[in-house]
Protein backbone atom coordinates (compact mmCIF):
# COMPACT_ATOMS: atom_id res chain seq x y z
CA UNK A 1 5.43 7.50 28.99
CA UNK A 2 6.66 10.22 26.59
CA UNK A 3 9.57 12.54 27.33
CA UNK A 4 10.64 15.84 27.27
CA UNK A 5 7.30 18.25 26.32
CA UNK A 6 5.38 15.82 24.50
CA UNK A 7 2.02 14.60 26.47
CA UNK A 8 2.01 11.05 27.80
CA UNK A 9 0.73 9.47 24.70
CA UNK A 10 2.24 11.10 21.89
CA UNK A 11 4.14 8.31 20.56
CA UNK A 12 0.20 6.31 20.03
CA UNK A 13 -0.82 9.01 18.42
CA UNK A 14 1.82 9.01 16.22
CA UNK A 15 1.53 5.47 15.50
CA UNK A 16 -2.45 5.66 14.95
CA UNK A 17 -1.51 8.72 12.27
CA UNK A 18 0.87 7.01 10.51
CA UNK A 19 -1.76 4.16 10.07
CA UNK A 20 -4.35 6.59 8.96
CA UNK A 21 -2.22 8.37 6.25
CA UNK A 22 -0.97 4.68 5.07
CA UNK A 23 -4.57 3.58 4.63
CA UNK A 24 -5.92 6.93 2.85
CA UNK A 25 -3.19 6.30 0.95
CA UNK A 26 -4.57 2.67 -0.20
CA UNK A 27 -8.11 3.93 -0.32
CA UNK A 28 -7.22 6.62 -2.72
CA UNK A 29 -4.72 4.35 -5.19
CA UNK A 30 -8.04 2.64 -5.65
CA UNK A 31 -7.91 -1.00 -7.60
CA UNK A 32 -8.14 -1.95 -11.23
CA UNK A 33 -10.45 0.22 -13.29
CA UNK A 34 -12.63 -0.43 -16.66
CA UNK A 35 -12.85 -3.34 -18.76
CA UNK A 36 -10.97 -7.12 -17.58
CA UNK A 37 -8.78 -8.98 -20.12
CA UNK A 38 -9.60 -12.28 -20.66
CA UNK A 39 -5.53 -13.02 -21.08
CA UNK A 40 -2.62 -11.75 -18.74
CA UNK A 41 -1.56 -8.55 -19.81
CA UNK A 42 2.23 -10.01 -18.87
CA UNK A 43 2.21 -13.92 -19.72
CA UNK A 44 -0.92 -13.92 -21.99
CA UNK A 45 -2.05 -17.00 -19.56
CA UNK A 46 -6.24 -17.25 -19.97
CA UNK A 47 -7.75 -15.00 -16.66
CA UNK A 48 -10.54 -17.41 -15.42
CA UNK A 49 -14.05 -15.80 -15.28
CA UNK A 50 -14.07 -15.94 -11.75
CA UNK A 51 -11.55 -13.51 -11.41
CA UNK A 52 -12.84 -11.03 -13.70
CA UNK A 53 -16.36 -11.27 -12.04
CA UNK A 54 -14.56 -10.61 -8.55
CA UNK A 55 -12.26 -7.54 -10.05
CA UNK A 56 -13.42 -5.62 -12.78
CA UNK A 57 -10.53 -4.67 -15.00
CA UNK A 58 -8.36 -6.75 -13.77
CA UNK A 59 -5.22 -7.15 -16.41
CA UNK A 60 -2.85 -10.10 -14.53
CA UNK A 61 -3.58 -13.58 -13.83
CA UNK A 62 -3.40 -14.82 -9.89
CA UNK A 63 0.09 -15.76 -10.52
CA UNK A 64 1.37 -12.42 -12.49
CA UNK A 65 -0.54 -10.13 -9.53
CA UNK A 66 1.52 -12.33 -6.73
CA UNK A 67 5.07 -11.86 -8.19
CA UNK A 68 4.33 -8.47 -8.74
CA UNK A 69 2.71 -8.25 -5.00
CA UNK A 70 5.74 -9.93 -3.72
CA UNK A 71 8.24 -7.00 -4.89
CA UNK A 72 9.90 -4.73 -2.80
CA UNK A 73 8.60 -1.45 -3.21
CA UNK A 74 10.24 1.70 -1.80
CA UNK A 75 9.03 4.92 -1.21
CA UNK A 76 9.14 7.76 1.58
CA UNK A 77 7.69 8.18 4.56
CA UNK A 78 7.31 10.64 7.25
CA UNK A 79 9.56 10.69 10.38
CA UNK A 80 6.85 11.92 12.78
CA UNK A 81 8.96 11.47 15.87
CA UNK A 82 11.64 13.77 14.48
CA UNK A 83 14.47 12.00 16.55
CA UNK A 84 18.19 13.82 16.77
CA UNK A 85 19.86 11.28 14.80
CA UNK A 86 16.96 12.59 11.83
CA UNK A 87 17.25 15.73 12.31
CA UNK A 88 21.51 15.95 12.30
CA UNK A 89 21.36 14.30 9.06
């Protein structure tokens, strides 16, 4: 149920864009690219062969690429719904 002018399912298709753009997003940052280092490019640990068979170029060991998974990244988005409080600020 969507308000004012907007059609009855607005607010899903706002949802399913903001998916889309999030995962062109991913698909175009692409992964690791060229040749993989046999030692972590931060803690010079040895990468096992596995790893660099699975992901070519990879440059961090499993334990490097988790801490550096686990940080809080910000960046901006897009308010699609364009709510009042937004817009007054």
């Amino acid at each position: 149920m969507a308000g004012g002018w907007a059609r009855d399912d607005a607010v899903n298709d706002q949802i399913e864009a903001s998916i889309q753009d999030e995962l062109k997003r991913l698909k175009a940052r692409g992964g690791p690219q060229g040749e993989s280092r046999t030692h972590c490019a931060e803690c010079e640990e040895p990468i096992p062969e596995p790893r660099r068979a699975a992901i070519p170029g990879v440059k961090l060991c499993i334990d490097c690429q988790q801490e550096r998974d686990s940080r809080f990244q910000s960046r901006g988005g897009i308010n699609r719904r364009g709510s009042k409080d937004s817009q007054l600020k």
